[in-house]
C-alpha atoms as a PDB file:
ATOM      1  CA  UNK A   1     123.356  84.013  26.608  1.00  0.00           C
ATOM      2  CA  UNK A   2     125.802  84.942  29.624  1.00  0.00           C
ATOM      3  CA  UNK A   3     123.291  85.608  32.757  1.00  0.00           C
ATOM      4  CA  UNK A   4     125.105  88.713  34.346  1.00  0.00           C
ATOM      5  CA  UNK A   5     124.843  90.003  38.066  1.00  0.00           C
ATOM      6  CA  UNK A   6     123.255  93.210  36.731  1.00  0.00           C
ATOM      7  CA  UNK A   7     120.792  91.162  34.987  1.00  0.00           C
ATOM      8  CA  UNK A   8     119.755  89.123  37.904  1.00  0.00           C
ATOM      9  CA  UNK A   9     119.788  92.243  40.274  1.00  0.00           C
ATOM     10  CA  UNK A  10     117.505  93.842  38.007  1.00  0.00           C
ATOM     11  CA  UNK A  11     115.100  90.621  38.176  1.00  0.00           C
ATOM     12  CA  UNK A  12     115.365  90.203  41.891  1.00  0.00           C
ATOM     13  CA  UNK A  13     114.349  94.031  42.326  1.00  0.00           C
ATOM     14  CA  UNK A  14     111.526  93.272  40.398  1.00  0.00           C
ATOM     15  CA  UNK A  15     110.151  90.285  41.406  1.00  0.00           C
ATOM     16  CA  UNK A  16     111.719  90.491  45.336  1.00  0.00           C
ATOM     17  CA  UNK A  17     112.799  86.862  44.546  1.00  0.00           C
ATOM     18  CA  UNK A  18     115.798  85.113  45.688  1.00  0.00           C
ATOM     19  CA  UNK A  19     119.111  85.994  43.938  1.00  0.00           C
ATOM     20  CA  UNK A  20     119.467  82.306  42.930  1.00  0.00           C
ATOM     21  CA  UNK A  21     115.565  81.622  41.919  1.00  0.00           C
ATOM     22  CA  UNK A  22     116.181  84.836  39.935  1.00  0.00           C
ATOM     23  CA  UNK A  23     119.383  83.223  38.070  1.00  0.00           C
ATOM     24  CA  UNK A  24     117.922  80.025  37.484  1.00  0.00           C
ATOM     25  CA  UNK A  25     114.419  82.018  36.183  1.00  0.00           C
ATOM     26  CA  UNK A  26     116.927  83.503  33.594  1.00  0.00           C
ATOM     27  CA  UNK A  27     119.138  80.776  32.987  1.00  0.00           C
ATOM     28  CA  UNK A  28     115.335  78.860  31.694  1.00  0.00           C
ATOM     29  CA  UNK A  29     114.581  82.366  29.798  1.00  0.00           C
ATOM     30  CA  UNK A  30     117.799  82.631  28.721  1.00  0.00           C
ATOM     31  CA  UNK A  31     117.992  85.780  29.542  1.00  0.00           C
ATOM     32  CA  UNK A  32     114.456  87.367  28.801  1.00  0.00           C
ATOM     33  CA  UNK A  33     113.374  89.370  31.744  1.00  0.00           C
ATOM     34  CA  UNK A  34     109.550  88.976  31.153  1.00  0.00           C
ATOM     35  CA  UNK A  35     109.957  85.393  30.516  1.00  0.00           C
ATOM     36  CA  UNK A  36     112.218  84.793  33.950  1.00  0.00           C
ATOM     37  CA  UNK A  37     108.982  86.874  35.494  1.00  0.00           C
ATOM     38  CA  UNK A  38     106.272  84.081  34.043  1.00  0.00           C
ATOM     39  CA  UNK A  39     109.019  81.348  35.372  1.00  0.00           C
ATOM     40  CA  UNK A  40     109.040  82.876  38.537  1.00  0.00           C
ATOM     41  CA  UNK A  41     105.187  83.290  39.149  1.00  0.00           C
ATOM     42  CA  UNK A  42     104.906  79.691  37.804  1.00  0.00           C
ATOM     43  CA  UNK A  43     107.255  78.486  40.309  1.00  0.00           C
ATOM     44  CA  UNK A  44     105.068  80.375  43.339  1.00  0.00           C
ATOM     45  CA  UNK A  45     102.211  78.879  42.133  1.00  0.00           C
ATOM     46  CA  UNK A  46     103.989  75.458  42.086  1.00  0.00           C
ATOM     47  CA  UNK A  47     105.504  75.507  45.264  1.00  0.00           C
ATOM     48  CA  UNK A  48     101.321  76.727  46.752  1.00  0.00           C
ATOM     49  CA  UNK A  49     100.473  73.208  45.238  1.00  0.00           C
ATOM     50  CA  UNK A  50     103.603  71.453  46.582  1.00  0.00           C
ATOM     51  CA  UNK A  51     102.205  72.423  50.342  1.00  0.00           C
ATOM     52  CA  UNK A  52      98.330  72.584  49.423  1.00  0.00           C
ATOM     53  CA  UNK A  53      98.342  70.484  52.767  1.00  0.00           C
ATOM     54  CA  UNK A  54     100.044  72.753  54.617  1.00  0.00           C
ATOM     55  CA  UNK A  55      97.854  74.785  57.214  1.00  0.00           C
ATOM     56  CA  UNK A  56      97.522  78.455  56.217  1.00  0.00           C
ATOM     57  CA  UNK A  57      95.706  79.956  59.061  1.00  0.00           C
ATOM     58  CA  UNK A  58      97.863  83.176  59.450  1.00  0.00           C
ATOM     59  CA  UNK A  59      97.309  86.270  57.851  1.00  0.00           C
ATOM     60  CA  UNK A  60      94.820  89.449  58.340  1.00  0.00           C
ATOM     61  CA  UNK A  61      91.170  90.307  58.178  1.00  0.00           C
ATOM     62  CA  UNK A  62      90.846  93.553  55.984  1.00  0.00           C
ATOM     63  CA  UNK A  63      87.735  95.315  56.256  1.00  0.00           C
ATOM     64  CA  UNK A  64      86.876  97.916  53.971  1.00  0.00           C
ATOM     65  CA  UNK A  65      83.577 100.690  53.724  1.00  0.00           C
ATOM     66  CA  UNK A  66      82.703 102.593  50.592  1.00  0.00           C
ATOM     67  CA  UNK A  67      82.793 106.517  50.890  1.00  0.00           C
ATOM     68  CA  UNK A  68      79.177 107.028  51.078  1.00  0.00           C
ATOM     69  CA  UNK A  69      78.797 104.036  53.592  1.00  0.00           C
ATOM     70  CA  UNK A  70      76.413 101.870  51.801  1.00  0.00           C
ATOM     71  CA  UNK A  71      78.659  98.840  50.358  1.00  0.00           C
ATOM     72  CA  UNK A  72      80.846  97.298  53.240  1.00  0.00           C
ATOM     73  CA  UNK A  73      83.625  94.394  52.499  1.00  0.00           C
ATOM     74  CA  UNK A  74      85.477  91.793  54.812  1.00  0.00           C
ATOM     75  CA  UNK A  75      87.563  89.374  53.474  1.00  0.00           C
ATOM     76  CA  UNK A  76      90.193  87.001  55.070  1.00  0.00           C
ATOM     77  CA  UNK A  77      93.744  85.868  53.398  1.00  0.00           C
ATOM     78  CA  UNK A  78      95.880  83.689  54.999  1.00  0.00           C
ATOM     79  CA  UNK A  79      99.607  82.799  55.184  1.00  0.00           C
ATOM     80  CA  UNK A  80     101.453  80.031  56.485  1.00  0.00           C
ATOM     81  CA  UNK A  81     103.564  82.256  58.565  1.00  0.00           C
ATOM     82  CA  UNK A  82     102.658  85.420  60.522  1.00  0.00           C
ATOM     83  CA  UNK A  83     106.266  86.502  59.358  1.00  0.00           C
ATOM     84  CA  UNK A  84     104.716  86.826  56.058  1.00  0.00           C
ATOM     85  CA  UNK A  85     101.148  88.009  56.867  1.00  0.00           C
ATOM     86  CA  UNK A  86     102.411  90.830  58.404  1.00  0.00           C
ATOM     87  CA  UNK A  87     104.695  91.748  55.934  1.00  0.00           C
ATOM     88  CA  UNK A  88     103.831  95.168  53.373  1.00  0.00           C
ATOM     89  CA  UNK A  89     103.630  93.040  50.507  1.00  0.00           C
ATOM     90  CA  UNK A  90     101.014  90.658  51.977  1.00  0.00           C
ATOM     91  CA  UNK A  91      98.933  93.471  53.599  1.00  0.00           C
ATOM     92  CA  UNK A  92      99.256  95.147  50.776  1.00  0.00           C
ATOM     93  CA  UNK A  93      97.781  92.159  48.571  1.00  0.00           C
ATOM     94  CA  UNK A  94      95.333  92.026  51.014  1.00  0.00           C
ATOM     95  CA  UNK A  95      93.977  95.430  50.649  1.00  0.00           C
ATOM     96  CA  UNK A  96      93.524  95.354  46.791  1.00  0.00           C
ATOM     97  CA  UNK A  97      91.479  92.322  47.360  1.00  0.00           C
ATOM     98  CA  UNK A  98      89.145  94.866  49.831  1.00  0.00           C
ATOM     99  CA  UNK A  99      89.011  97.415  46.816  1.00  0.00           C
ATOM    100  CA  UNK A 100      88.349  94.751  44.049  1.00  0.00           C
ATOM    101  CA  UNK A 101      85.462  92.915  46.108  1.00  0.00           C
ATOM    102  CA  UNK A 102      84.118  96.540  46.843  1.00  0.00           C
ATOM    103  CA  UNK A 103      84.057  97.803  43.067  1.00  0.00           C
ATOM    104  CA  UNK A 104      82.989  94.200  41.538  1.00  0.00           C
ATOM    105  CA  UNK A 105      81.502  92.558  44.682  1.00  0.00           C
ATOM    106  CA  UNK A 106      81.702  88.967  42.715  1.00  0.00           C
ATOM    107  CA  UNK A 107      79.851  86.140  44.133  1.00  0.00           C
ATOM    108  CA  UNK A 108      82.675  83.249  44.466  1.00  0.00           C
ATOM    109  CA  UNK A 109      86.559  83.291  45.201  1.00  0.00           C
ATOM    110  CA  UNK A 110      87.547  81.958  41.673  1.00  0.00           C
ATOM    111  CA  UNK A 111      85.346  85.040  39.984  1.00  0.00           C
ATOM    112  CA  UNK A 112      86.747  87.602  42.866  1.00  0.00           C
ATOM    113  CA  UNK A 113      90.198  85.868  40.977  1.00  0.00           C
ATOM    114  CA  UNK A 114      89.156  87.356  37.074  1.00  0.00           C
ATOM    115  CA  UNK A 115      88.703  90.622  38.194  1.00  0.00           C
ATOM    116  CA  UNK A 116      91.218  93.612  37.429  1.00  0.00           C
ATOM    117  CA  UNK A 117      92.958  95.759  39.772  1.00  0.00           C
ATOM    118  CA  UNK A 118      94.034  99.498  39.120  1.00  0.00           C
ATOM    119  CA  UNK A 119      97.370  98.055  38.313  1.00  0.00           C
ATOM    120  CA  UNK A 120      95.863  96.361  35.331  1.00  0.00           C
ATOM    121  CA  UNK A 121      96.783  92.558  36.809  1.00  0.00           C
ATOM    122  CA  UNK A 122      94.173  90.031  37.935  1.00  0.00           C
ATOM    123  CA  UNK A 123      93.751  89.234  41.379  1.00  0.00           C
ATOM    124  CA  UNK A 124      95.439  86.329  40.499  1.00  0.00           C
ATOM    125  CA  UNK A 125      97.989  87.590  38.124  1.00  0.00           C
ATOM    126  CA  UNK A 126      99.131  89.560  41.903  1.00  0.00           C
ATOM    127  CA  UNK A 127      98.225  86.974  44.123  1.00  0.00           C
ATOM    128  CA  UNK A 128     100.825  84.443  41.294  1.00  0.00           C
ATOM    129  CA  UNK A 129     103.597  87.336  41.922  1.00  0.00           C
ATOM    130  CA  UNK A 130     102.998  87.299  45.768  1.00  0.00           C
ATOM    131  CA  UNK A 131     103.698  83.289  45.944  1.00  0.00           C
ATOM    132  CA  UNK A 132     107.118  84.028  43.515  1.00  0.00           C
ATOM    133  CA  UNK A 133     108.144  86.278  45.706  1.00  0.00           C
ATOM    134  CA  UNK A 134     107.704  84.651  49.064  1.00  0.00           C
ATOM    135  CA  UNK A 135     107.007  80.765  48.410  1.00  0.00           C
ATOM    136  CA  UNK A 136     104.456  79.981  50.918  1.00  0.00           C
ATOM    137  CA  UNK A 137     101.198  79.119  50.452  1.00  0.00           C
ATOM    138  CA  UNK A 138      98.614  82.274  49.943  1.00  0.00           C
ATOM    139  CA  UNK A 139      94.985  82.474  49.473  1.00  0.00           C
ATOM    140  CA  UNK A 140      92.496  84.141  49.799  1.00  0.00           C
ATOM    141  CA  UNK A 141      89.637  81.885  51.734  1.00  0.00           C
ATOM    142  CA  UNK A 142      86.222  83.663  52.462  1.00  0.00           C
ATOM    143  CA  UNK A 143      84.537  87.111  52.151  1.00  0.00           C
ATOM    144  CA  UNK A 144      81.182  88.604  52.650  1.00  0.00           C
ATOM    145  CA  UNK A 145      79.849  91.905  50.716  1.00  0.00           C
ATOM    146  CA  UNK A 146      76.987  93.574  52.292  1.00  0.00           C
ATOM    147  CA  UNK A 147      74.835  96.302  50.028  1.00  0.00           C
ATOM    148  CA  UNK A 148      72.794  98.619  52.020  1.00  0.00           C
ATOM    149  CA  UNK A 149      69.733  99.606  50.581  1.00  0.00           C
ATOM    150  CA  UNK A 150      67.978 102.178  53.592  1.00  0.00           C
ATOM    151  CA  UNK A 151      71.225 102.354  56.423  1.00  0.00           C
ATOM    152  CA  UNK A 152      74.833 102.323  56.438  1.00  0.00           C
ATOM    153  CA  UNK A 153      77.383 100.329  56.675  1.00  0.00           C
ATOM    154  CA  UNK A 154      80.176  99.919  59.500  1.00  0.00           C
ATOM    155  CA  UNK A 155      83.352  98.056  59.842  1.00  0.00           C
ATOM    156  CA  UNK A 156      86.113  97.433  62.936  1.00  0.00           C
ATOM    157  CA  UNK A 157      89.131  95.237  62.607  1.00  0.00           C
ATOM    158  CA  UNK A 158      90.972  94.509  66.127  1.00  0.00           C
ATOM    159  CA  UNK A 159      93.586  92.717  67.384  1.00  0.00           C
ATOM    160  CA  UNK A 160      96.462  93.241  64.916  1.00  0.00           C
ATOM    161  CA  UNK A 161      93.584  92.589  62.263  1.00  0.00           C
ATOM    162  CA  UNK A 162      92.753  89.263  63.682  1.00  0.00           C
ATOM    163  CA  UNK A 163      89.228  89.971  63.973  1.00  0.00           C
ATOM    164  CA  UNK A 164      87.093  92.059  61.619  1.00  0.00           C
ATOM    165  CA  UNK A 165      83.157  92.967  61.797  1.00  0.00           C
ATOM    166  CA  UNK A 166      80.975  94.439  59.307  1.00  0.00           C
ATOM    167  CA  UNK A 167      77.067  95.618  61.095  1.00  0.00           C
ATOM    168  CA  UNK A 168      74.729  97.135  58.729  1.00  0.00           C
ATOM    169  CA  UNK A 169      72.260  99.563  60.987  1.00  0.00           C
ATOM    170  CA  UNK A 170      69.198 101.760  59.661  1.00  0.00           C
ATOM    171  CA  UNK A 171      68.677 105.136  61.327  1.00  0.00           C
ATOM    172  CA  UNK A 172      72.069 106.459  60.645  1.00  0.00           C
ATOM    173  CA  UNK A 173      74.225 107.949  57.449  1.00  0.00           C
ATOM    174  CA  UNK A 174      77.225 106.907  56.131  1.00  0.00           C
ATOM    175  CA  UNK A 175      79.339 109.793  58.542  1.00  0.00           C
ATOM    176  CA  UNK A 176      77.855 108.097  61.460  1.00  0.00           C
ATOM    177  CA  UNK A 177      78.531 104.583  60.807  1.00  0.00           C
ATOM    178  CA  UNK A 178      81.965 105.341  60.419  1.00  0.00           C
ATOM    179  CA  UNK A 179      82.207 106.996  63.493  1.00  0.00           C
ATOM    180  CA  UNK A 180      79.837 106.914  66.218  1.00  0.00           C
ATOM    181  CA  UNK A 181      77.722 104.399  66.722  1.00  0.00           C
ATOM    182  CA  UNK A 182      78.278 102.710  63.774  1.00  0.00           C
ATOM    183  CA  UNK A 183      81.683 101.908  65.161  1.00  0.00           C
ATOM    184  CA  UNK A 184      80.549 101.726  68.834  1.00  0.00           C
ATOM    185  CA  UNK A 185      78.898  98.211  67.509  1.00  0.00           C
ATOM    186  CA  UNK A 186      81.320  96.901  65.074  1.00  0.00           C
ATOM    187  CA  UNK A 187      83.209  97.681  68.455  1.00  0.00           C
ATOM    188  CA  UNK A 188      80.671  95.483  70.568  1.00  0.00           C
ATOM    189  CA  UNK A 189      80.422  92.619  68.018  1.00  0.00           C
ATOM    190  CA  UNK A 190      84.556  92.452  67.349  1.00  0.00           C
ATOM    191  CA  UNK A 191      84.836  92.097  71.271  1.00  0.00           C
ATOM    192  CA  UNK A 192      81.799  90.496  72.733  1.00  0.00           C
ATOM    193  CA  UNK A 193      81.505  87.830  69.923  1.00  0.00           C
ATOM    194  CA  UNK A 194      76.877  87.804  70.118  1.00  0.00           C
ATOM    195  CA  UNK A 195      75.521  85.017  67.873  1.00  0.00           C
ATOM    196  CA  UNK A 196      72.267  86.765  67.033  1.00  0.00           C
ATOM    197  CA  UNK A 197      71.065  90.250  67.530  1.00  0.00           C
ATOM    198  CA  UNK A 198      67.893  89.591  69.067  1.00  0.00           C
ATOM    199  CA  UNK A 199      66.472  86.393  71.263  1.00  0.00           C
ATOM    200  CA  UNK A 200      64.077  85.454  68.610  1.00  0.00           C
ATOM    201  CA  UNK A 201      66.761  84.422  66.427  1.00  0.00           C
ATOM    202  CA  UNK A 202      68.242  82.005  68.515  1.00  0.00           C
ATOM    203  CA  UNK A 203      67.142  78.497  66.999  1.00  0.00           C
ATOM    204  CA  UNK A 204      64.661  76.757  69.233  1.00  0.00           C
ATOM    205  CA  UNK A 205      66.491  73.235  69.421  1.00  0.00           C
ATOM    206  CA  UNK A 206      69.564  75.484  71.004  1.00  0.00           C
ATOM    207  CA  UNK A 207      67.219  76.637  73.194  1.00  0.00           C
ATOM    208  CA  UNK A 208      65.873  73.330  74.320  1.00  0.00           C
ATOM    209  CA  UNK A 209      69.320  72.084  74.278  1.00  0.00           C
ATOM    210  CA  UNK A 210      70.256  74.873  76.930  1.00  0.00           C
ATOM    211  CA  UNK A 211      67.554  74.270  79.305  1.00  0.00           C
ATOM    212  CA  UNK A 212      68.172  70.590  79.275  1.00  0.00           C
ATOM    213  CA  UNK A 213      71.854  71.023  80.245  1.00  0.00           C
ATOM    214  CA  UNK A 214      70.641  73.493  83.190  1.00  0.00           C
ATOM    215  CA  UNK A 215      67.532  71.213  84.398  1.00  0.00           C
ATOM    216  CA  UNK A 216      70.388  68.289  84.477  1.00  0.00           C
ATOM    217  CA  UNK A 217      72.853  70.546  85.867  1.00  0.00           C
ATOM    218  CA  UNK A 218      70.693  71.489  88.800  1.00  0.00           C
ATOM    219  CA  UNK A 219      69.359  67.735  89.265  1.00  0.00           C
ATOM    220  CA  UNK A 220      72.837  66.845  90.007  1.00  0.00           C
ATOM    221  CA  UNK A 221      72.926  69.524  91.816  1.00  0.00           C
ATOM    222  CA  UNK A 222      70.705  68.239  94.428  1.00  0.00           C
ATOM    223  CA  UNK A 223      68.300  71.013  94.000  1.00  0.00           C
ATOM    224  CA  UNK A 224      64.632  70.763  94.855  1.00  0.00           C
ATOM    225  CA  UNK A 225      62.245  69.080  91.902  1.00  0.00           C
ATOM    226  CA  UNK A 226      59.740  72.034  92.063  1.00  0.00           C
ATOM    227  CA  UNK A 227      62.825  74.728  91.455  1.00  0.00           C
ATOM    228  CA  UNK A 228      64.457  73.109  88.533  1.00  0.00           C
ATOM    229  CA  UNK A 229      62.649  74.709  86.087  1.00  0.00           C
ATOM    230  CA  UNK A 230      62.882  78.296  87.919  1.00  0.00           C
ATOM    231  CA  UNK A 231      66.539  77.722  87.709  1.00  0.00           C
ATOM    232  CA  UNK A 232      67.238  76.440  84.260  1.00  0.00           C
ATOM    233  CA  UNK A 233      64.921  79.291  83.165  1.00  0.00           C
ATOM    234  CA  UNK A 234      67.215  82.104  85.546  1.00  0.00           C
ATOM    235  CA  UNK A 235      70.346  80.496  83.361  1.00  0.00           C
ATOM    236  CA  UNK A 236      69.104  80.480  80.200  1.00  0.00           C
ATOM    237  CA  UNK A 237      68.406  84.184  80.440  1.00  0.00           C
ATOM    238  CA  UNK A 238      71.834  84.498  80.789  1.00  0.00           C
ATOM    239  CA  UNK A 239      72.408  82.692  77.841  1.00  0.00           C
ATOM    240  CA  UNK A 240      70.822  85.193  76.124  1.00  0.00           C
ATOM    241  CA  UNK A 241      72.438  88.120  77.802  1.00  0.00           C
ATOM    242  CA  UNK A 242      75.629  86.468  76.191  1.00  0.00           C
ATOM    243  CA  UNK A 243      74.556  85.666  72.774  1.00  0.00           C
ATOM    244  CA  UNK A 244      72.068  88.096  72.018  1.00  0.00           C
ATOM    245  CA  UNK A 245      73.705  91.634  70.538  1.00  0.00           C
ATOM    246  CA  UNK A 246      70.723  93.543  71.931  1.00  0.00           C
ATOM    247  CA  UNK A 247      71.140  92.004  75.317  1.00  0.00           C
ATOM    248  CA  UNK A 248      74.718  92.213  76.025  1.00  0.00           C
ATOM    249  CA  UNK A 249      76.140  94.641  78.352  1.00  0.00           C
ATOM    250  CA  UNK A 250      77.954  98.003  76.266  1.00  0.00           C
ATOM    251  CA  UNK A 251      81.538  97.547  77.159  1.00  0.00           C
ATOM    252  CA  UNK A 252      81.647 101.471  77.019  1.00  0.00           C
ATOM    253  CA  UNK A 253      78.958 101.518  79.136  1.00  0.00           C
ATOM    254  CA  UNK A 254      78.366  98.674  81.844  1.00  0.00           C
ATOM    255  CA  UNK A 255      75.186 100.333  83.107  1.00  0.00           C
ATOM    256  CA  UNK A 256      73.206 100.189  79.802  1.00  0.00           C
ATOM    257  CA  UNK A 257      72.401  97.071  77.562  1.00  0.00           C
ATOM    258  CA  UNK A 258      73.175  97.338  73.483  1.00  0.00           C
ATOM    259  CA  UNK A 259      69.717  98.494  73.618  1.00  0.00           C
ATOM    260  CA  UNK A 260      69.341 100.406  76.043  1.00  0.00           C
ATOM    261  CA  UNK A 261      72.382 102.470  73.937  1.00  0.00           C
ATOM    262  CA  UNK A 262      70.568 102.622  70.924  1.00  0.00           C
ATOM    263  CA  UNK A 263      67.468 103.543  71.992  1.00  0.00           C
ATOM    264  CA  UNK A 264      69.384 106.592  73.301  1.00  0.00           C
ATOM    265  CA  UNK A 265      70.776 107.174  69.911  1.00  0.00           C
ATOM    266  CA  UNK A 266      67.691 106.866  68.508  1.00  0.00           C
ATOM    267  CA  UNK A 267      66.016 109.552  70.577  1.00  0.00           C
ATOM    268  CA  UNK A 268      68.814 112.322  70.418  1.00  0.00           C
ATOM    269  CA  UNK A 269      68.467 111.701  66.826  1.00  0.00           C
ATOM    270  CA  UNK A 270      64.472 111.674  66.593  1.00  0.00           C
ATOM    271  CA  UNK A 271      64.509 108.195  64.725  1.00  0.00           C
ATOM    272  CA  UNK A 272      64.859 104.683  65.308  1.00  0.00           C
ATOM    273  CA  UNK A 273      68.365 103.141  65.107  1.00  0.00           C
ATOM    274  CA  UNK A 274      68.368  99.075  64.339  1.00  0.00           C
ATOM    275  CA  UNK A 275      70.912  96.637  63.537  1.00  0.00           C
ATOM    276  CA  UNK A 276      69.432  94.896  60.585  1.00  0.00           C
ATOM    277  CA  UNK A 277      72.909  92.167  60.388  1.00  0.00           C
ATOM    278  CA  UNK A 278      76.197  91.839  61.165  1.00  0.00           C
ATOM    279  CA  UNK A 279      78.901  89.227  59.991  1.00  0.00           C
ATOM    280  CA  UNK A 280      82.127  88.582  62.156  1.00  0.00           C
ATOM    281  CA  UNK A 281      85.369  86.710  61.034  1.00  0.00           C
ATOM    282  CA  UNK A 282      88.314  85.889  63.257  1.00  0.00           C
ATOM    283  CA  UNK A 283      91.338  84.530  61.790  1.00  0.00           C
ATOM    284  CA  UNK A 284      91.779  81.059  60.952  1.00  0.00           C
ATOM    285  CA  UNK A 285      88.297  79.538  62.936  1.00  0.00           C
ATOM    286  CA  UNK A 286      86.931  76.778  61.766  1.00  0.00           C
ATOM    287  CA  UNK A 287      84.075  77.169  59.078  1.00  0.00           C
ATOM    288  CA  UNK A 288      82.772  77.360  55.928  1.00  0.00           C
ATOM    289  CA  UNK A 289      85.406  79.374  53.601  1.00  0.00           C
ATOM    290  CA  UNK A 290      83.796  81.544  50.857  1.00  0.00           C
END
């Protein structure tokens, strides 16, 4: 049949594809709307295999809480271009991801992929429409869902959504996580980048690693035999003043340590207030994917 402006108008408002992908879709349907739609997505996901070597390592982190503060989600999806990750319709895709993880909470990518979205689409019925309409490659590459059985969950996303934190802490309730200190830590952890939250977590061959560097460092140094030690000891404390949550300075308050903040909380509110875990992503580092 006769492929009419009208008719590919109608298909490009629909799909947000170009006006010629949109007459050739019909041309191979001729003329079936829902059947141009299928060609379309199948051509999205075609051209995502055509550059499955491409880097995609734009995008956004999307975090997302649950209303009573006890299931937290993070999840990263990446673009080729940062045209397109900050575009509505990739944001957008991103945050339905959030919602499915948080009402599912599957265990691997291809599951999170099955699951159904209030539109009534799979994740990757939308994530098919998503390559149609823009034709780079899209994924999404790793999440983490954290269940809280006896705290709360809190999130932070920073930088344009280049970094995202979740922390779960005990001591406080949903309302709090969200809010004060809750988000005073996501706050810490998005900026201040700790590896553990206490010292005891650092592994021991790090450790010994460390104080090897400063022993050598201080050797070369030309530093007295009997003070090497004293030194590479003096650095490694700063080590852990770096890399250790409960150590680091509170960059809304210089004069206090992470813990010295929370023990603070924790006395206003006549109850301990831990960090039990926290997980951090930033955008396109290098690491395992989900």
């Amino acid at each position: 049949m006769a492929i009419t402006n009208e008719m590919i108008k109608n298909l490009r408002d629909r799909t947000g594809a170009g006006m010629m992908d949109c007459k050739r879709a019909l041309e191979a349907s001729d003329g079936n709307a829902e059947a141009a739609i299928e060609y379309l997505r199948k051509k999205g996901a075609a051209v995502a295999s055509k550059r499955a070597e491409r880097s995609a390592k734009e995008g956004v982190i999307v975090t997302r809480v649950s209303t009573d503060g006890r299931i937290g989600v993070i999840v990263e999806v990446n673009s080729e271009t940062d045209f397109v990750g900050r575009s509505e319709d990739f944001v957008g895709f991103a945050q339905v991801v959030a919602e499915a993880l948080e009402r599912h909470r599957p265990a691997t990518i291809d599951e999170l992929h099955q699951k159904a979205t209030p539109s009534g689409k799979k994740i990757t019925d939308l994530l098919n429409d998503l390559l149609a309409k823009v034709g780079e490659k899209i994924g999404v590459r790793r999440f983490q869902v954290i269940e809280s059985e006896s705290g709360a969950v809190s999130a932070y996303t920073h930088l344009g959504s280049k970094i995202g934190v979740l922390a779960e802490l005990t001591g406080i309730d949903g309302g709090t996580a969200q809010s004060g200190v809750g988000r005073d830590i996501a706050m810490q952890i998005a900026a201040m980048n700790p590896m553990v939250i206490t010292r005891g977590e650092v592994d021991k061959a790090m450790v010994e690693r460390e104080l090897d560097i400063y022993r050598t460092q201080a050797k070369n140094e030309g530093k007295p035999a009997q003070i090497v030690d004293r030194i590479a000891t003096g650095k490694l404390e700063k080590f852990y003043q770096e890399v250790c949550l409960m150590e680091q300075t509170f960059i809304k308050d210089p004069g206090k340590t992470i813990k010295d903040y929370l023990q603070d909380v924790g006395a206003a509110a006549g109850k301990p207030v831990s960090v039990i875990l926290f997980t951090r992503f930033h955008l396109g580092e290098e690491g395992p994917a989900s």
